[in-house]
N, C-alpha and C. Protein backbone atom coordinates (compact mmCIF):
# COMPACT_ATOMS: atom_id res chain seq x y z
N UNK A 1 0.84 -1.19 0.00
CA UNK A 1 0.00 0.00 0.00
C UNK A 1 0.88 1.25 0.00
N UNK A 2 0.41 2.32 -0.92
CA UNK A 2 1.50 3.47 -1.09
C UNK A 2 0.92 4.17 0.27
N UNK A 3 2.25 4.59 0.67
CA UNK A 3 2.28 5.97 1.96
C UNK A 3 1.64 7.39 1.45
N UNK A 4 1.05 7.44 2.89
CA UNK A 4 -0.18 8.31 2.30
C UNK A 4 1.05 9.72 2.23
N UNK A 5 1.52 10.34 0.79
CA UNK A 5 2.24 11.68 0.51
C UNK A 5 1.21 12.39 -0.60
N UNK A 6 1.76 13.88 -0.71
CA UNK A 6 1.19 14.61 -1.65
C UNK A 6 1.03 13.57 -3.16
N UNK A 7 2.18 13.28 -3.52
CA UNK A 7 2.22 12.49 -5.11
C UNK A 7 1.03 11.20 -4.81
N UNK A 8 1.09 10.68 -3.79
CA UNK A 8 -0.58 9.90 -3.76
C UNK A 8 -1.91 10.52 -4.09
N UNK A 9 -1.71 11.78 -3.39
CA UNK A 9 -2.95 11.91 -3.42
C UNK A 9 -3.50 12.93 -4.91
N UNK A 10 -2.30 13.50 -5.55
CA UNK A 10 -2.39 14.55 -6.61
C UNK A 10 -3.00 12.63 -7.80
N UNK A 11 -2.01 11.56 -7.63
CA UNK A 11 -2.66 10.69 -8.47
C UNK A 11 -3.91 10.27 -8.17
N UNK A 12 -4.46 10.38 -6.82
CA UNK A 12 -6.10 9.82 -6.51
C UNK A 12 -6.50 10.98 -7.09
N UNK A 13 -6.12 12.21 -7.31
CA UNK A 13 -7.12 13.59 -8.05
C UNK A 13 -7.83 13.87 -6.41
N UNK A 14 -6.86 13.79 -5.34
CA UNK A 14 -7.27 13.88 -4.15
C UNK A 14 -7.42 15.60 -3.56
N UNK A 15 -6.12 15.62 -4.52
CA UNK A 15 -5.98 16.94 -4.41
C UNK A 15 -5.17 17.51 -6.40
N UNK A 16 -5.25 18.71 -6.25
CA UNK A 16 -5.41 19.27 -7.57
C UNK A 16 -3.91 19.22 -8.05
N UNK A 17 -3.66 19.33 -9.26
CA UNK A 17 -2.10 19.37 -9.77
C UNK A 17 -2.68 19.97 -11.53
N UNK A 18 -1.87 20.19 -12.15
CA UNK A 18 -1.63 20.84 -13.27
C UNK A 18 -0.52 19.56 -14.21
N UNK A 19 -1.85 18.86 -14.50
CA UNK A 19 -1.13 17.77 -15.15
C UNK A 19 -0.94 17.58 -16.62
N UNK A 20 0.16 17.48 -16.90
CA UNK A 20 0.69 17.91 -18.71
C UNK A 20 0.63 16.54 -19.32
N UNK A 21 0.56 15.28 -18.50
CA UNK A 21 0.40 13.78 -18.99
C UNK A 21 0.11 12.85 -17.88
N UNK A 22 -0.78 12.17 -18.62
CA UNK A 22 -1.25 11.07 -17.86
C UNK A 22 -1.11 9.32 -18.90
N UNK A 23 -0.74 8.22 -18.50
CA UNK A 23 -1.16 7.26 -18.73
C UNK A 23 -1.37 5.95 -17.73
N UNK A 24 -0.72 4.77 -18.02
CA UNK A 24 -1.04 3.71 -17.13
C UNK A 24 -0.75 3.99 -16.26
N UNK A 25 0.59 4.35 -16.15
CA UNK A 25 1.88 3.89 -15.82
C UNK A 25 2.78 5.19 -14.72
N UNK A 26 2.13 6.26 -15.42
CA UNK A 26 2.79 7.41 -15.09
C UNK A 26 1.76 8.63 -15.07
N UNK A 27 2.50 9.72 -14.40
CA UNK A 27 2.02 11.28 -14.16
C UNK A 27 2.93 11.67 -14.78
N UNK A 28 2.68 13.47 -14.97
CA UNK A 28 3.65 13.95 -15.17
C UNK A 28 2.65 15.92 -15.14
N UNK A 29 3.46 16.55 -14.12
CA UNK A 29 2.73 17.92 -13.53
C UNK A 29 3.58 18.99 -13.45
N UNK A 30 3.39 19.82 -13.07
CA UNK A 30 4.34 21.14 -12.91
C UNK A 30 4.25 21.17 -11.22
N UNK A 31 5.68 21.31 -11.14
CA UNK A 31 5.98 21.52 -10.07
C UNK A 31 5.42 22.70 -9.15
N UNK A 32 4.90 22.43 -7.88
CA UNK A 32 4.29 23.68 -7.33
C UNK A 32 5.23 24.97 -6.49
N UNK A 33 6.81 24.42 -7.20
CA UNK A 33 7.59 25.56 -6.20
C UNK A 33 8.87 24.94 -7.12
N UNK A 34 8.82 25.35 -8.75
CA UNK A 34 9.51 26.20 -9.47
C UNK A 34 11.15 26.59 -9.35
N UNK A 35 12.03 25.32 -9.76
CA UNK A 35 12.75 25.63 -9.93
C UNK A 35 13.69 26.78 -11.10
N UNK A 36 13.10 26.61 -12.32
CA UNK A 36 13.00 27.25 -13.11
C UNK A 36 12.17 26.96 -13.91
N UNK A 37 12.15 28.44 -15.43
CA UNK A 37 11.00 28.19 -16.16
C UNK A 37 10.29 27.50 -16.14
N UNK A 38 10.27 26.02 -16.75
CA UNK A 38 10.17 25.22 -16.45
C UNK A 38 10.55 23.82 -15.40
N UNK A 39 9.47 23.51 -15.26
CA UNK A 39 9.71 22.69 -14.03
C UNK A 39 8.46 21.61 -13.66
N UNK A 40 8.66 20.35 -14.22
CA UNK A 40 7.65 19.47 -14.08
C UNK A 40 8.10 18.05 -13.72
N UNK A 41 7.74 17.51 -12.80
CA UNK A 41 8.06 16.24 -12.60
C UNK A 41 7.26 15.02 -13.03
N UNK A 42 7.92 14.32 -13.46
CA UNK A 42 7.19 12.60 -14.09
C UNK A 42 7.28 11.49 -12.45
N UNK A 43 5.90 11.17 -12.37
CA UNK A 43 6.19 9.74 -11.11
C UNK A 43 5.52 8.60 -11.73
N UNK A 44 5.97 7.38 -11.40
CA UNK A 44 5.20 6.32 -11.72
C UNK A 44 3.74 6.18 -10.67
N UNK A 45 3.39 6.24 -11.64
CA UNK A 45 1.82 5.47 -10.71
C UNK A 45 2.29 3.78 -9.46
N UNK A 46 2.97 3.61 -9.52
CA UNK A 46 3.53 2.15 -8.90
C UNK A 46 4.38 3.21 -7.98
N UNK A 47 3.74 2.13 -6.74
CA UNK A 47 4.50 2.61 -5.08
C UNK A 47 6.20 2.19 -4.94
N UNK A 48 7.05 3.06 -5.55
CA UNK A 48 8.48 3.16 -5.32
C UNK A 48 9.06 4.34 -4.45
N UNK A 49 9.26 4.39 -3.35
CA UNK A 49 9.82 5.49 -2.23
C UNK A 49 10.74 6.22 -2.63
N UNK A 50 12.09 5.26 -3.13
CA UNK A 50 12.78 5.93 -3.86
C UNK A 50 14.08 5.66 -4.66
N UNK A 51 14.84 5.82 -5.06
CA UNK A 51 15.62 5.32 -6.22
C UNK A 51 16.14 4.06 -6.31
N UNK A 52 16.51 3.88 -5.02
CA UNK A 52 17.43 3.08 -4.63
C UNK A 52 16.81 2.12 -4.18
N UNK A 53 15.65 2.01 -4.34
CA UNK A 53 14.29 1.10 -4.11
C UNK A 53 13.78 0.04 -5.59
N UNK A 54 14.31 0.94 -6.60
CA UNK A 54 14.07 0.27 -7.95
C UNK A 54 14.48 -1.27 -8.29
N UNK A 55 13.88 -2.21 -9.00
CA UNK A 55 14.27 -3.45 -8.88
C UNK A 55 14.22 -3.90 -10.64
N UNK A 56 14.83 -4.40 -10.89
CA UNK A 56 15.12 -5.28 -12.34
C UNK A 56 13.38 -5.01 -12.91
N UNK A 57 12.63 -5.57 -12.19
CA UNK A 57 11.41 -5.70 -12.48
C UNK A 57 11.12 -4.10 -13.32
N UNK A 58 11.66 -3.04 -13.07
CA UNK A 58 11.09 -1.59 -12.88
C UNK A 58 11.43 -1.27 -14.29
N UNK A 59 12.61 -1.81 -14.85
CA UNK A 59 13.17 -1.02 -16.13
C UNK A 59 12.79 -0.84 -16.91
N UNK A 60 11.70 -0.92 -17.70
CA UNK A 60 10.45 -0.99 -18.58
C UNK A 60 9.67 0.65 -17.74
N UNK A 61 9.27 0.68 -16.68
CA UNK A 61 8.81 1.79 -16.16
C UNK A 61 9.66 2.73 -16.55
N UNK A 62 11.31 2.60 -15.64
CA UNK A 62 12.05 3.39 -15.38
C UNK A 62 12.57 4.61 -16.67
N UNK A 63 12.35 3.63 -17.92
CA UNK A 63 12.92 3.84 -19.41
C UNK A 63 11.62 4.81 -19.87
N UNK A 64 10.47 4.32 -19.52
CA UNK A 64 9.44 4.78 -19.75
C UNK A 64 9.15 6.40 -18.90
N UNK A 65 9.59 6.76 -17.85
CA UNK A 65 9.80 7.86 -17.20
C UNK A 65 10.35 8.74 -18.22
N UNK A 66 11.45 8.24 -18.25
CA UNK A 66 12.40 9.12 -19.38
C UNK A 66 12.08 9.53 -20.62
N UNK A 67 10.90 8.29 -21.49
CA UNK A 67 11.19 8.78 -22.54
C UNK A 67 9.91 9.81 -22.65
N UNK A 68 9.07 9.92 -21.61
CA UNK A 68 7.75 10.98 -21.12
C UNK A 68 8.59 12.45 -20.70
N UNK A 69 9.57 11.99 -20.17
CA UNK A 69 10.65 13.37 -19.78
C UNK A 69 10.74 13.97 -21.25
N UNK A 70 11.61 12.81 -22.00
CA UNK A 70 11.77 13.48 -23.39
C UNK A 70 10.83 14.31 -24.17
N UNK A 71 9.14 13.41 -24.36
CA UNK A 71 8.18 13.73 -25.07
C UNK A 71 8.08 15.15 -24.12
N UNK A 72 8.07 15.50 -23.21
CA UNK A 72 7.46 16.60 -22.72
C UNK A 72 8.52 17.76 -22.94
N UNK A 73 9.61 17.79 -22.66
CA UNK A 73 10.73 18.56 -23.37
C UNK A 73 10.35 19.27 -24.67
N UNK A 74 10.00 18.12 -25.32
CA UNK A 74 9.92 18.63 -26.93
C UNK A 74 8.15 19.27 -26.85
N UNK A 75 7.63 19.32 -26.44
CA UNK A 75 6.42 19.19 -26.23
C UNK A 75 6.60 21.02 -25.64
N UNK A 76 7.08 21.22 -24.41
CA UNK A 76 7.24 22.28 -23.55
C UNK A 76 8.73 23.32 -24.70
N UNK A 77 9.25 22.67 -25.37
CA UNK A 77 10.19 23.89 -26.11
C UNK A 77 11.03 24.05 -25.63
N UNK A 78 11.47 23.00 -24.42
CA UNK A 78 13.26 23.20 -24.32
C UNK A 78 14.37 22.53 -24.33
N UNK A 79 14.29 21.77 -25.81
CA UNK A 79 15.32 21.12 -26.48
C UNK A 79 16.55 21.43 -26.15
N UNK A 80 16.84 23.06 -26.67
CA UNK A 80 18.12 23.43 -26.90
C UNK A 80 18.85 23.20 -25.49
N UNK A 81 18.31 22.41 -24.08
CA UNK A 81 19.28 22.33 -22.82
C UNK A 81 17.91 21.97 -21.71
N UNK A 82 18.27 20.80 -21.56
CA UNK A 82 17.15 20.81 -19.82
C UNK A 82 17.90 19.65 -18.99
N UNK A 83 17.79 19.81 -17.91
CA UNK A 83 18.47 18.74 -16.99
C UNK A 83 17.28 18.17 -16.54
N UNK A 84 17.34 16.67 -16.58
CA UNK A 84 16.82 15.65 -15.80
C UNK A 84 17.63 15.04 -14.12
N UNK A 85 16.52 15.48 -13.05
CA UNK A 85 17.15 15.05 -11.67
C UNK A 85 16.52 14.09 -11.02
N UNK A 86 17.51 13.12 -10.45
CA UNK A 86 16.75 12.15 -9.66
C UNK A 86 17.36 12.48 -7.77
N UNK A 87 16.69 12.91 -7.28
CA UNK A 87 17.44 13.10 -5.65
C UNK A 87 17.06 11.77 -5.54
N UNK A 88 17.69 10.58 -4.41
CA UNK A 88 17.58 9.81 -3.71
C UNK A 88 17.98 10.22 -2.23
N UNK A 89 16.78 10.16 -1.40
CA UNK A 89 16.41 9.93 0.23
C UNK A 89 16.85 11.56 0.24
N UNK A 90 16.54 11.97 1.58
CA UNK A 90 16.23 13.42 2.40
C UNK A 90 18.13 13.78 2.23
N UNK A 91 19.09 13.56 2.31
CA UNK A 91 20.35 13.83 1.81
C UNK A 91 20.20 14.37 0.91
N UNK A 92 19.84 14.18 -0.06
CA UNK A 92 20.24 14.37 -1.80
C UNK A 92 19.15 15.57 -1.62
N UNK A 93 18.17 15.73 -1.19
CA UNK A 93 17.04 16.55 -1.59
C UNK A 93 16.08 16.09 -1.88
N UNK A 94 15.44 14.46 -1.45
CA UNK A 94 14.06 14.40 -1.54
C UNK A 94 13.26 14.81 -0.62
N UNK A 95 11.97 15.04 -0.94
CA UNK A 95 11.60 16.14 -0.04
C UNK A 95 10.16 15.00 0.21
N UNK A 96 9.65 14.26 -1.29
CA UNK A 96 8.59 13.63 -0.73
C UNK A 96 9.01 12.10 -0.96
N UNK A 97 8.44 11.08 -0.65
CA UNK A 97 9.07 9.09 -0.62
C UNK A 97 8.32 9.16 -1.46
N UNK A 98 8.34 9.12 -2.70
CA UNK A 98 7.90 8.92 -4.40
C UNK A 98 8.96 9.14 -5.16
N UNK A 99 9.81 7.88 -5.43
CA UNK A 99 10.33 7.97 -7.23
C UNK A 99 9.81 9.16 -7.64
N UNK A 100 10.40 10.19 -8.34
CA UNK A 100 10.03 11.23 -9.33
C UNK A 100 11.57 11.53 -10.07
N UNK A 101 11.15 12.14 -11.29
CA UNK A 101 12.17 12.82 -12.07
C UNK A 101 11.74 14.48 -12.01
N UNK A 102 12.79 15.28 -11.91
CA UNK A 102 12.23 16.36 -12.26
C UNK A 102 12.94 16.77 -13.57
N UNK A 103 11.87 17.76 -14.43
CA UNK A 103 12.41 17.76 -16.04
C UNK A 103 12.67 19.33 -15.74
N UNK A 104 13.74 20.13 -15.38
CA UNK A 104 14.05 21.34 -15.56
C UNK A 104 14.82 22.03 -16.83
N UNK A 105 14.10 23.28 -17.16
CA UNK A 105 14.55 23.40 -18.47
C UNK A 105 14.60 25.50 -18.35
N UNK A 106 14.50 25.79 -19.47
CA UNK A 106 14.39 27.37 -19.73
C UNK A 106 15.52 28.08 -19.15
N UNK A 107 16.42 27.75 -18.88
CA UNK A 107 17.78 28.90 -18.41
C UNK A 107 19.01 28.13 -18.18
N UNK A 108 19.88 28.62 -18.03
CA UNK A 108 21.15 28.03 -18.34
C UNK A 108 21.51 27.10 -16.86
N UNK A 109 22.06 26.04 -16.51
CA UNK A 109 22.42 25.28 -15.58
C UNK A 109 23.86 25.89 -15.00
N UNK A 110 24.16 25.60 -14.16
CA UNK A 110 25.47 25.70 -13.64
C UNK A 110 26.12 24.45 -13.22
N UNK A 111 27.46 23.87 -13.28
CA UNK A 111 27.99 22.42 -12.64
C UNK A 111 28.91 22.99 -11.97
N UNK A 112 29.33 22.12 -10.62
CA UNK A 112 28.41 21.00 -10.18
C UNK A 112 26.84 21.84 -9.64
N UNK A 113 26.01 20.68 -9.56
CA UNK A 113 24.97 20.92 -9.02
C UNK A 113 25.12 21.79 -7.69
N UNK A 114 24.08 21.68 -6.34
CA UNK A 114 24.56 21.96 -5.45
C UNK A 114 24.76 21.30 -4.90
């Protein structure tokens, strides 16, 4: 049973989100606190906490995240440069226990990250 977090309940339509794709398998919304221009994250509909949680079984999903990252890129207009992020656990910067990608795009990146 998934832990009751925001990304549960934005997929029950529990609560509201601004969703740019939907299918089986996956979401995919604008982030409500904007890293830049753009800023939308893809989650699987399937209860994964978090990265490091992923299993052989997943890679079919996992591939599938990405290539919804891609379609939405091209979709949203920012080909010419967008970074794809995965934080794993409250260290890295997860903030909620849901697998997500975030697709950030519209302004120039800086390396390293922070």
């Amino acid at each position: 049973m998934m832990a009751e977090n925001i990304f549960k309940k934005i997929i029950e339509r529990r609560i509201p989100a601004h969703i740019l794709y939907e299918d089986e398998s996956c979401l995919a919304f604008h982030d409500i606190n904007p890293q830049a221009p753009v800023h939308v994250l893809v989650i699987p509909k399937k209860e994964i906490p978090t990265h490091d949680q992923i299993t052989a079984e997943d890679r079919e999903l996992i591939g599938h995240l990405h290539l919804v990252a891609a379609q939405l890129a091209r979709q949203l207009n920012i080909t010419d440069g967008y970074r794809i992020v995965v934080n794993c656990r409250e260290k890295a910067g997860q903030s909620v226990p849901h697998l997500h990608l975030h697709l950030l795009g519209g302004r120039i990146f800086s390396w390293p990250p922070g």
